[in-house]
Protein backbone atom coordinates (compact mmCIF):
# COMPACT_ATOMS: atom_id res chain seq x y z
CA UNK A 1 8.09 -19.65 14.69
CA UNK A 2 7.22 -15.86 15.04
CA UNK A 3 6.61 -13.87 11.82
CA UNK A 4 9.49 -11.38 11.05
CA UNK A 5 8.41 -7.16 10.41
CA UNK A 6 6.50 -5.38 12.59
CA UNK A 7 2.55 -5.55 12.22
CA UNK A 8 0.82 -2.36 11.39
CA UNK A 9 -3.22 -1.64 11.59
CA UNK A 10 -5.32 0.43 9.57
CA UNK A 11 -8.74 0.65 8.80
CA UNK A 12 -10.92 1.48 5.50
CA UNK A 13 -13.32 4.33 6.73
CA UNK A 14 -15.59 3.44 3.89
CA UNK A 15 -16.22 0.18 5.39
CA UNK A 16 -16.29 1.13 9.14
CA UNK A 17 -19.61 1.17 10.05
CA UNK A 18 -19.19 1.92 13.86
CA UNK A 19 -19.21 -1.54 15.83
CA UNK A 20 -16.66 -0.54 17.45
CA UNK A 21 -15.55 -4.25 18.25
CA UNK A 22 -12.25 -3.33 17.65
CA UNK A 23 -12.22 -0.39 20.57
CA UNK A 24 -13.66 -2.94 22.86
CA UNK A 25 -11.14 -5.56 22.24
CA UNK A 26 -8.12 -3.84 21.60
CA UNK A 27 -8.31 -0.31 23.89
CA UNK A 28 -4.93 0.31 23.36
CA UNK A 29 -5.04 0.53 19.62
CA UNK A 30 -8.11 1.82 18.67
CA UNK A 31 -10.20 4.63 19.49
CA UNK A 32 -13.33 6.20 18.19
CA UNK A 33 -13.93 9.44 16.59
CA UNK A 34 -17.05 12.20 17.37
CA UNK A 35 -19.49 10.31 15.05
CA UNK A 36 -18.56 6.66 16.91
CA UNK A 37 -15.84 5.68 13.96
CA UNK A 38 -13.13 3.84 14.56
CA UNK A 39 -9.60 4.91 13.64
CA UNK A 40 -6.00 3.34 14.47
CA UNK A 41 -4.34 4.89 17.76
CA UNK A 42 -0.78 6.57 16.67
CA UNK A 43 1.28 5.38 13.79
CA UNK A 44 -0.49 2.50 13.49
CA UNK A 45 2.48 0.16 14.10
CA UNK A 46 1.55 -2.56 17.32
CA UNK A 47 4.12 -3.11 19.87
CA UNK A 48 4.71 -7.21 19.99
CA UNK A 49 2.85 -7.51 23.51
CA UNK A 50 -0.06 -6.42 21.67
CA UNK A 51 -0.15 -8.51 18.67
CA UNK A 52 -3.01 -11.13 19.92
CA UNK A 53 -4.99 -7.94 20.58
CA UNK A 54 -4.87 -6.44 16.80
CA UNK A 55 -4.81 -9.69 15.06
CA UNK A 56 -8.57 -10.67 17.33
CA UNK A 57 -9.87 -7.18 16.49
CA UNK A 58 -8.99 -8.02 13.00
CA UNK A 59 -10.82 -11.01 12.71
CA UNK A 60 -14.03 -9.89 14.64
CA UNK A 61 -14.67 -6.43 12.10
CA UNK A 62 -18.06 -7.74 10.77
CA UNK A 63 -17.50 -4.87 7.92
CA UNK A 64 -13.77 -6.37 7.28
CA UNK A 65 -12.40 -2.61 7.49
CA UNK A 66 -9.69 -3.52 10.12
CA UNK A 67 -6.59 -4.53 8.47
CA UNK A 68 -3.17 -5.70 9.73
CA UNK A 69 0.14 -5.96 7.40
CA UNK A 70 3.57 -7.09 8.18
CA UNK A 71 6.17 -4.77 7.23
């Protein structure tokens, strides 16, 4: 069964230490800054078709700044 609320992403900039892992996997929701940071695309809030996408670059931030809450 599919979790209710839509997911949103955001990211701790103290923690972000530029992998970029997160850009790589999930183009569509993440983009990096001047200095190679990554920050979330928008408002933050991921369209369903994109879920997988988020969720993976979640779990692939070795610095655990990438975060992804139901609302």
């Amino acid at each position: 069964m599919a979790e209710k609320g839509t997911l949103r992403l955001s990211i701790d900039s103290a923690k972000c230490q530029g992998h970029n892992r997160c850009c790589a996997l999930a183009p569509e929701l993440f983009d990096a800054d001047e200095l190679g940071f990554a920050h979330v695309k928008g408002s933050g809030l991921v369209p369903a078709n994109l879920e997988e996408k988020a969720l993976l670059a979640v779990r692939n931030c070795p610095e655990y700044a990438v975060r992804a809450e139901r609302e």
